[in-house]
N, C-alpha and C. Protein backbone atom coordinates (compact mmCIF):
# COMPACT_ATOMS: atom_id res chain seq x y z
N UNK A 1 13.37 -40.84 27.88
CA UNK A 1 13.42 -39.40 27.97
C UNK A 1 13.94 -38.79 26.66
N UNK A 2 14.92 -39.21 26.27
CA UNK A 2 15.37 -38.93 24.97
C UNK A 2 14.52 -39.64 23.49
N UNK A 3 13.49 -40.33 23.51
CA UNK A 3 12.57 -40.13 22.50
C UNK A 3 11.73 -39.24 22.83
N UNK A 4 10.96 -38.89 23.69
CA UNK A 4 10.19 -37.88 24.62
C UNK A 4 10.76 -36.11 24.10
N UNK A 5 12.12 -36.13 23.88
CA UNK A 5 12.70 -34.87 23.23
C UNK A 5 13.25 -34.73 22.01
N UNK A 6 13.08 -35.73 21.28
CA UNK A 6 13.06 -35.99 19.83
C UNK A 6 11.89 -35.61 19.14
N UNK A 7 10.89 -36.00 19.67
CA UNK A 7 9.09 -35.98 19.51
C UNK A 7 9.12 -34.78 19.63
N UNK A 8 9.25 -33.98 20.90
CA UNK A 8 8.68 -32.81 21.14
C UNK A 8 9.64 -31.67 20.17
N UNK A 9 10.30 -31.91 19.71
CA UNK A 9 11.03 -31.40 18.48
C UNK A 9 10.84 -31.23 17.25
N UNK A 10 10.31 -32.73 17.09
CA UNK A 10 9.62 -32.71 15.34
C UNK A 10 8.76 -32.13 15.80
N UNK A 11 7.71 -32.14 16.55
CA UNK A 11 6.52 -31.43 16.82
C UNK A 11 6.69 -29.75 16.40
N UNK A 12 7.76 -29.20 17.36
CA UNK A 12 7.51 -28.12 17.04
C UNK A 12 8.06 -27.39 15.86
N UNK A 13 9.25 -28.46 15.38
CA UNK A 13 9.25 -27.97 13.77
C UNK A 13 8.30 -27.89 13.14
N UNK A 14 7.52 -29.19 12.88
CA UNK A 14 6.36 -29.14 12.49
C UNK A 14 5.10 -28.51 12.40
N UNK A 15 5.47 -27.79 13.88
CA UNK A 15 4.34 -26.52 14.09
C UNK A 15 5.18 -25.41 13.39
N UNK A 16 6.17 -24.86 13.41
CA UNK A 16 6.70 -23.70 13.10
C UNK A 16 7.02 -23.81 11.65
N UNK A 17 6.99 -25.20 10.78
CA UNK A 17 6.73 -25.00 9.34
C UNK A 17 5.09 -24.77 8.96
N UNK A 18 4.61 -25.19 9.67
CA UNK A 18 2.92 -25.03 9.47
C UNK A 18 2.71 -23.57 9.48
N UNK A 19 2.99 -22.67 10.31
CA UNK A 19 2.85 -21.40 10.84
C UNK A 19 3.73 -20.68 9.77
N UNK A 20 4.85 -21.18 9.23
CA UNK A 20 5.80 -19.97 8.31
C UNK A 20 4.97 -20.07 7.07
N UNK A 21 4.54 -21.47 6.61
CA UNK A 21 3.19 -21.46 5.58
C UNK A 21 2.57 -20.85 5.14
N UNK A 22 1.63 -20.44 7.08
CA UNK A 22 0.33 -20.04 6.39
C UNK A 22 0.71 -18.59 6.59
N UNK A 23 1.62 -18.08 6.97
CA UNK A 23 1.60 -15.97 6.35
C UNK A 23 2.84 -16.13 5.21
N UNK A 24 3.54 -17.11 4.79
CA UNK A 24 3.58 -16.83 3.26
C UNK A 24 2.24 -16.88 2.46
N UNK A 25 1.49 -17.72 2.85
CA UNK A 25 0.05 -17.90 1.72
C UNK A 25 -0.29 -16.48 1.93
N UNK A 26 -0.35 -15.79 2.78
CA UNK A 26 -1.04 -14.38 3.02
C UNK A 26 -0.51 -13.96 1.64
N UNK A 27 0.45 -14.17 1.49
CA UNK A 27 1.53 -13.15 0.27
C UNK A 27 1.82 -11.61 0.51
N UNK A 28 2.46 -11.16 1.10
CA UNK A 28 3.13 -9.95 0.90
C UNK A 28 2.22 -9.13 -0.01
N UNK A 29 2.77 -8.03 0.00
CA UNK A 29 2.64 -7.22 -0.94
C UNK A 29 4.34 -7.21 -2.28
N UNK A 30 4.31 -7.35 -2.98
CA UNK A 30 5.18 -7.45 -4.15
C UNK A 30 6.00 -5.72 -4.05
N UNK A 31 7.12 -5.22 -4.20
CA UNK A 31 7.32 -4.10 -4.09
C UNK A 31 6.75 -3.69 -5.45
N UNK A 32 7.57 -4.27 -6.51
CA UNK A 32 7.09 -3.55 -7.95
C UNK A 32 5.33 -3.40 -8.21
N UNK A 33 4.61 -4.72 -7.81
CA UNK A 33 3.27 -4.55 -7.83
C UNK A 33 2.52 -3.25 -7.33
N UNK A 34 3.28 -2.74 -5.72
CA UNK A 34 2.70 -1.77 -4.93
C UNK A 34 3.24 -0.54 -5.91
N UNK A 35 4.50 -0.38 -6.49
CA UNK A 35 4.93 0.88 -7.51
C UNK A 35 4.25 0.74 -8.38
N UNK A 36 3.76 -0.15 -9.05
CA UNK A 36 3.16 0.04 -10.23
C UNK A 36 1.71 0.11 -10.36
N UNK A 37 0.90 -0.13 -8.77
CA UNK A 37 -0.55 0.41 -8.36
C UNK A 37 -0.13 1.77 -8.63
N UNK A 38 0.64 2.11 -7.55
CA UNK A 38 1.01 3.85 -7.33
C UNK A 38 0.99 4.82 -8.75
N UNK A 39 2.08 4.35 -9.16
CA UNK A 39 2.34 5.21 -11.13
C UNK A 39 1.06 5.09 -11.69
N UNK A 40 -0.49 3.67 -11.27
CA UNK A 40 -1.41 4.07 -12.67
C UNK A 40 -2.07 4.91 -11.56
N UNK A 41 -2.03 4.92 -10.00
CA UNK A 41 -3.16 5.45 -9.66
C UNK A 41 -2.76 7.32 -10.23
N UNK A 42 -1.35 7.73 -9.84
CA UNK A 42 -1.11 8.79 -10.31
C UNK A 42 -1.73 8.97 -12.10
N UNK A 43 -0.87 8.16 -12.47
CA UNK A 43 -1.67 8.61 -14.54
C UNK A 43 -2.95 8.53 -14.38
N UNK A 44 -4.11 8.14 -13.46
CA UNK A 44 -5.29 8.38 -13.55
C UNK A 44 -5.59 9.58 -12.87
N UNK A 45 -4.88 9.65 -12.30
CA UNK A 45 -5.48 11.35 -11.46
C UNK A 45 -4.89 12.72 -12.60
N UNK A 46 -4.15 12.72 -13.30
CA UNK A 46 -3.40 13.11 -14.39
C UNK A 46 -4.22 13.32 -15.22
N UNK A 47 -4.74 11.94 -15.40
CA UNK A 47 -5.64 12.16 -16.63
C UNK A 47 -7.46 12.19 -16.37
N UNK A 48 -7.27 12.69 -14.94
CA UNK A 48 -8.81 13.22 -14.35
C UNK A 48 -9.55 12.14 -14.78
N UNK A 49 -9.06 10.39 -14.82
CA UNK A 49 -9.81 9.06 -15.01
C UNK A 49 -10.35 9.16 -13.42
N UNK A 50 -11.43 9.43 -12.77
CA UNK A 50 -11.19 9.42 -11.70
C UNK A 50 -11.99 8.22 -10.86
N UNK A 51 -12.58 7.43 -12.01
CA UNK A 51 -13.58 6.05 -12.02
C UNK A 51 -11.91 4.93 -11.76
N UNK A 52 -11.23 5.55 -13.12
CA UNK A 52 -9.49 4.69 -12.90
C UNK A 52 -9.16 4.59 -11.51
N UNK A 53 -8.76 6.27 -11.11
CA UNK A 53 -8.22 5.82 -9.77
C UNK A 53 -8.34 5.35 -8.41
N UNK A 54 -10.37 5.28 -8.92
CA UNK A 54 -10.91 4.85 -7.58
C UNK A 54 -11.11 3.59 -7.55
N UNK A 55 -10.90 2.97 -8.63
CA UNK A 55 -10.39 1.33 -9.09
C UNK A 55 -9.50 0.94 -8.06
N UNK A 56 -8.57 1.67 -7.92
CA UNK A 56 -7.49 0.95 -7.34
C UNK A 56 -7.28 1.41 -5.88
N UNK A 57 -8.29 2.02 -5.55
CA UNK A 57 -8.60 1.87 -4.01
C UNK A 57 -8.96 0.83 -3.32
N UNK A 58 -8.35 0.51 -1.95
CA UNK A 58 -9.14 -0.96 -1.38
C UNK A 58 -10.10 -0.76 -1.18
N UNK A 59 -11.27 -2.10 -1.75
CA UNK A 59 -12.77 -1.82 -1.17
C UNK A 59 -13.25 -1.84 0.31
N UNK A 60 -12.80 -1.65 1.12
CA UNK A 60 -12.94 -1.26 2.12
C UNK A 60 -12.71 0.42 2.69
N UNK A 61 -11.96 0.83 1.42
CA UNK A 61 -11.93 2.40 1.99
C UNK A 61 -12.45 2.96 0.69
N UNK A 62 -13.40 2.92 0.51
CA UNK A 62 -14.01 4.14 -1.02
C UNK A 62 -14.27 5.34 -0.86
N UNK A 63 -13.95 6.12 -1.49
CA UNK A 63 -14.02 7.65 -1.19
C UNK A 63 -14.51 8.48 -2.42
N UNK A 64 -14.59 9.46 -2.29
CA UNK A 64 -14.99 10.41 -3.65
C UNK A 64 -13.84 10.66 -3.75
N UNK A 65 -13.29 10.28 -4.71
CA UNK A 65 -11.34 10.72 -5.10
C UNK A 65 -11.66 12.28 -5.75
N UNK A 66 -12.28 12.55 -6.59
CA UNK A 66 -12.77 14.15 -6.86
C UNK A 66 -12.53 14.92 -5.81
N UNK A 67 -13.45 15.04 -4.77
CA UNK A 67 -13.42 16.04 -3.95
C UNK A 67 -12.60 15.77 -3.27
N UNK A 68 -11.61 14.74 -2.56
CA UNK A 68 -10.75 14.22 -1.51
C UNK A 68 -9.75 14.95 -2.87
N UNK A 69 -9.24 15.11 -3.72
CA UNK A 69 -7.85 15.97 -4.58
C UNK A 69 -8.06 17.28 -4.95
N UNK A 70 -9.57 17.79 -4.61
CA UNK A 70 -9.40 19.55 -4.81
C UNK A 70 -9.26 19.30 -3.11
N UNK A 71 -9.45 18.97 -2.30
CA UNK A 71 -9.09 19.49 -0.65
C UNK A 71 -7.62 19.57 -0.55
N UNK A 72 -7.38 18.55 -1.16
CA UNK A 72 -5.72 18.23 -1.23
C UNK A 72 -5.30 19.67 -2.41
N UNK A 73 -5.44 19.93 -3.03
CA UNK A 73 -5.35 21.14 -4.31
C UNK A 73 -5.81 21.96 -3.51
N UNK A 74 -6.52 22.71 -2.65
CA UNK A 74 -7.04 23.53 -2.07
C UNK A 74 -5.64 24.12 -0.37
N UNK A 75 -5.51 22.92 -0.09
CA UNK A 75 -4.71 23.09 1.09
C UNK A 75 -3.16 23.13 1.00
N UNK A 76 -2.72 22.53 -0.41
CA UNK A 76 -1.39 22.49 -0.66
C UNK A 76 -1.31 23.76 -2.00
N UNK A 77 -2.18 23.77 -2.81
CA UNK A 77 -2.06 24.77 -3.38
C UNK A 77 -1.33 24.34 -4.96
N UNK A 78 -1.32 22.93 -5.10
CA UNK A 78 -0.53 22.15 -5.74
C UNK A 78 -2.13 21.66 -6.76
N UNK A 79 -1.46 21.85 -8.25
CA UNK A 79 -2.43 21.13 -9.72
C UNK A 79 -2.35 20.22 -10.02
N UNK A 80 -2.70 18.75 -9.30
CA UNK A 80 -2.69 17.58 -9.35
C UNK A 80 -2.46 17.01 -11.33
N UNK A 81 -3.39 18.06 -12.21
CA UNK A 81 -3.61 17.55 -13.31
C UNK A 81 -2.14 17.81 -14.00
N UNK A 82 -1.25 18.81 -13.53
CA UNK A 82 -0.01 19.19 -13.85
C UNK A 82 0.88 18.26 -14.40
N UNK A 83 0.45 17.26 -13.67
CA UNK A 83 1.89 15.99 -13.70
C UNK A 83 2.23 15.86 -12.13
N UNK A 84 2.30 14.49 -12.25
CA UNK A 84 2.54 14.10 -11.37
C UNK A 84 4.09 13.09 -11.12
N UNK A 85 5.29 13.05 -10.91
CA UNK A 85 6.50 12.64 -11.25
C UNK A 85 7.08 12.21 -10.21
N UNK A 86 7.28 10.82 -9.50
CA UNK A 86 8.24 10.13 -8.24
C UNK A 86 9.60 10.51 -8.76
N UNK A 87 10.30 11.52 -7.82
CA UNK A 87 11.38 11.47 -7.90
C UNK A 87 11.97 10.56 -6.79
N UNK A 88 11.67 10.48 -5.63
CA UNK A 88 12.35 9.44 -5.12
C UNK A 88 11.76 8.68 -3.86
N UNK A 89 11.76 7.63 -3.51
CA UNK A 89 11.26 6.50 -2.44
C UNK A 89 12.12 7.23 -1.38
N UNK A 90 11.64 7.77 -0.24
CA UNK A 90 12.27 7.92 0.78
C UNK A 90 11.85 7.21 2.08
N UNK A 91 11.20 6.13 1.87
CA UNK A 91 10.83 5.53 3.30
C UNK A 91 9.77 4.17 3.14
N UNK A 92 10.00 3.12 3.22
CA UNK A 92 9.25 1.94 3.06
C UNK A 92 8.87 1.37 4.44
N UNK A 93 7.50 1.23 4.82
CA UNK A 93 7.15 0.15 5.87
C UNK A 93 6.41 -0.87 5.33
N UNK A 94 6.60 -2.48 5.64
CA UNK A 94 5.99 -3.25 5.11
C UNK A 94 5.39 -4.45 6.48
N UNK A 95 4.42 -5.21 6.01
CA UNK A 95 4.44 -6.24 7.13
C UNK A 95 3.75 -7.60 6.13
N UNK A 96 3.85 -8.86 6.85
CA UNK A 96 2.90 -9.64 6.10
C UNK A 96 1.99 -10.04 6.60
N UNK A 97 1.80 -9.70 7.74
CA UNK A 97 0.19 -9.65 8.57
C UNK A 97 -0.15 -8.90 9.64
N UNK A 98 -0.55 -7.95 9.41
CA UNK A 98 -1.25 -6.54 10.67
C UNK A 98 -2.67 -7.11 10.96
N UNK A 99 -2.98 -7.16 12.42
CA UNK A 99 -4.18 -7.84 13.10
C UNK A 99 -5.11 -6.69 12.92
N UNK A 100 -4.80 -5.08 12.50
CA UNK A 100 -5.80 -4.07 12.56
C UNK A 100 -6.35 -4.04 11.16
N UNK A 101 -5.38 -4.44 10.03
CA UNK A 101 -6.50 -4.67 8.46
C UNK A 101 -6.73 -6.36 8.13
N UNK A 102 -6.17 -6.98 8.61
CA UNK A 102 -6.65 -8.57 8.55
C UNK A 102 -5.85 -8.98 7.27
N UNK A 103 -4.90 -8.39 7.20
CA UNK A 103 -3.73 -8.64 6.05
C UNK A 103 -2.06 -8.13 5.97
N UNK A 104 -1.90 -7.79 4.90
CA UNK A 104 -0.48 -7.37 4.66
C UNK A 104 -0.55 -5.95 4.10
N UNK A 105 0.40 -5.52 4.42
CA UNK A 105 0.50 -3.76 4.26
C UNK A 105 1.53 -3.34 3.73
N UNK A 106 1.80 -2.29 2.73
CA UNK A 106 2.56 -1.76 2.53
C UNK A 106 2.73 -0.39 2.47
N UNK A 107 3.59 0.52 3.09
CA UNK A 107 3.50 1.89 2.59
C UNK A 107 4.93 2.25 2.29
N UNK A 108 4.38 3.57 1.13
CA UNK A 108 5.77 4.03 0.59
C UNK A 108 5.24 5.75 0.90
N UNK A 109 6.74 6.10 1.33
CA UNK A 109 7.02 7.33 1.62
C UNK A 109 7.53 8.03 0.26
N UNK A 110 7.33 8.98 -0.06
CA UNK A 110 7.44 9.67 -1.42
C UNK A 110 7.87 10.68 -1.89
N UNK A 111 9.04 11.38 -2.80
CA UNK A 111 8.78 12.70 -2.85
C UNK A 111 8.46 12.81 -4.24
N UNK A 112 7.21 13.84 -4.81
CA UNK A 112 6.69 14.26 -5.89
C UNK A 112 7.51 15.58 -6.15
N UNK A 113 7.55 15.55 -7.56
CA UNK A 113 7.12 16.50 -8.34
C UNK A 113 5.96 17.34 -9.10
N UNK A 114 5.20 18.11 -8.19
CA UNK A 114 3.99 17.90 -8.76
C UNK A 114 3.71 19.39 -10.04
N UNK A 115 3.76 19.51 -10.96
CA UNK A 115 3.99 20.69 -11.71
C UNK A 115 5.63 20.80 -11.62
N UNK A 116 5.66 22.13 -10.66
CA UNK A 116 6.97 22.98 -10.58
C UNK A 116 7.14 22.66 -9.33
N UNK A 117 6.19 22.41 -8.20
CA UNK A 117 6.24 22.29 -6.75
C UNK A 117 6.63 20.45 -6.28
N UNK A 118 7.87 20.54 -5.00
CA UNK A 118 8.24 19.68 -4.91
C UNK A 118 7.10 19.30 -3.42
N UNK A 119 6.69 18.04 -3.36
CA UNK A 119 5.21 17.43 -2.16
C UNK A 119 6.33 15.98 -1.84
N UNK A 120 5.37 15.88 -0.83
CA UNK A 120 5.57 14.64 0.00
C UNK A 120 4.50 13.71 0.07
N UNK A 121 4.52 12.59 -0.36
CA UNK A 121 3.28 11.89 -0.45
C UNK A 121 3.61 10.55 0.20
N UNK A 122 2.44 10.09 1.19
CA UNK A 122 2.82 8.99 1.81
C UNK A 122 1.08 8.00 1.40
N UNK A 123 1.61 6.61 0.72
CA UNK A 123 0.28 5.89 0.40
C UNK A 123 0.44 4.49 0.97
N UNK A 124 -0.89 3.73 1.33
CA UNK A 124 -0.77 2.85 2.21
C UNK A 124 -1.73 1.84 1.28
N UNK A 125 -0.85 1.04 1.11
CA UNK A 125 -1.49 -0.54 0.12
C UNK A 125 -1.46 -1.72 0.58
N UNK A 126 -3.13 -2.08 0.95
CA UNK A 126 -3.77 -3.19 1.44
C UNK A 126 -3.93 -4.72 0.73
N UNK A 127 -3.37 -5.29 1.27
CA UNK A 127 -3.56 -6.64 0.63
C UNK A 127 -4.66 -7.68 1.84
N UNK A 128 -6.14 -7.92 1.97
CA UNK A 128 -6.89 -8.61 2.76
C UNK A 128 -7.86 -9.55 2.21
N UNK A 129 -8.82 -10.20 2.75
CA UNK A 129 -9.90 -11.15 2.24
C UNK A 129 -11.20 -10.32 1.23
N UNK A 130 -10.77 -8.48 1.89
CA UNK A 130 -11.79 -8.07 1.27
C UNK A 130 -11.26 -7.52 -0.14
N UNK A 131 -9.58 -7.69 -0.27
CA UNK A 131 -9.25 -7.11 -1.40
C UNK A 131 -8.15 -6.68 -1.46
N UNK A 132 -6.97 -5.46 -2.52
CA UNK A 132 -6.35 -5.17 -2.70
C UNK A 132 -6.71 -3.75 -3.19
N UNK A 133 -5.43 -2.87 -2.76
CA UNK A 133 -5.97 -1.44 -3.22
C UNK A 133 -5.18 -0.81 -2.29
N UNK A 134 -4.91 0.91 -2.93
CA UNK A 134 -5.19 1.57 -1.68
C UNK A 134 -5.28 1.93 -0.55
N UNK A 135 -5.17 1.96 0.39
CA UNK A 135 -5.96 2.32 1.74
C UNK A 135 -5.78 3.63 1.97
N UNK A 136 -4.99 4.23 1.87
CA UNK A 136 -4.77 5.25 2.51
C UNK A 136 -3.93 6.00 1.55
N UNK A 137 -3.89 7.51 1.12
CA UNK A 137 -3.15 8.50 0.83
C UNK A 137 -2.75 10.11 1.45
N UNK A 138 -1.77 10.39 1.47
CA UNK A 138 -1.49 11.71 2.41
C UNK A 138 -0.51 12.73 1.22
N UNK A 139 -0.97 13.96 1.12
CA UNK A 139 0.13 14.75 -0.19
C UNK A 139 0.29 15.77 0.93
N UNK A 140 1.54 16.25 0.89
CA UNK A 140 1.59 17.40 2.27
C UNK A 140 2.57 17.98 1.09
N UNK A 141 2.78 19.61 1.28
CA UNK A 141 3.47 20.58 0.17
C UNK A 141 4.62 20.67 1.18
């Protein structure tokens, strides 16, 4: 009985090192990596690169970044080309495997400086089989 619960022990170490494995291999999202998508996707919208900033969208969500930042300029009332300036991280969610994008996620909660006007920007960065990027952006005034 007591080899019988020795066995079934290594076993499940063995399963539960197998399993911590394979969603490290997933790899996270890196924090500095996800800030430093964020800062070029901003210097490309800055600098109206707008081929740049749709670079760094996940290929799974492509959009017309043009017209998706005058709606955003239209509804907030805010000049994207102004400058764009993180004054501060106010809110991080992260995971290393969400079953709804087939990867690892990161989002950062944000407050801008955008010109003279202070925004809230919340962006959501995909790490999956189909890619890295992007997923999602929100600018609220």
């Amino acid at each position: 009985m007591r080899y019988l619960w020795k066995k079934l022990c290594v076993v499940c170490l063995i399963v539960c090192l197998g399993i911590g494995s394979l969603v490290s291999c997933t790899g996270g999202i890196d924090k500095d990596e996800a800030k430093q998508t964020i800062r070029d996707f901003f210097d490309a919208i800055v600098a109206e690169d707008y081929d740049g900033a749709e670079a760094l969208l996940h290929p799974e969500r492509p959009m017309d970044l043009q017209g998706r930042l005058q709606v955003i300029e239209n509804e907030t009332g805010v000049d994207l080309q102004s400058g764009i300036e993180i004054k501060a991280y106010t809110g991080v969610s992260s995971s290393y495997y969400n079953s709804t994008i087939g990867g690892s996620r990161y989002e950062l909660t944000m407050k801008l400086t955008v010109g003279t006007q202070t925004v809230m920007c919340t962006i959501e960065i995909v790490k999956n089989e189909q890619g890295y990027g992007i997923y999602s952006f929100d600018i609220d005034a």
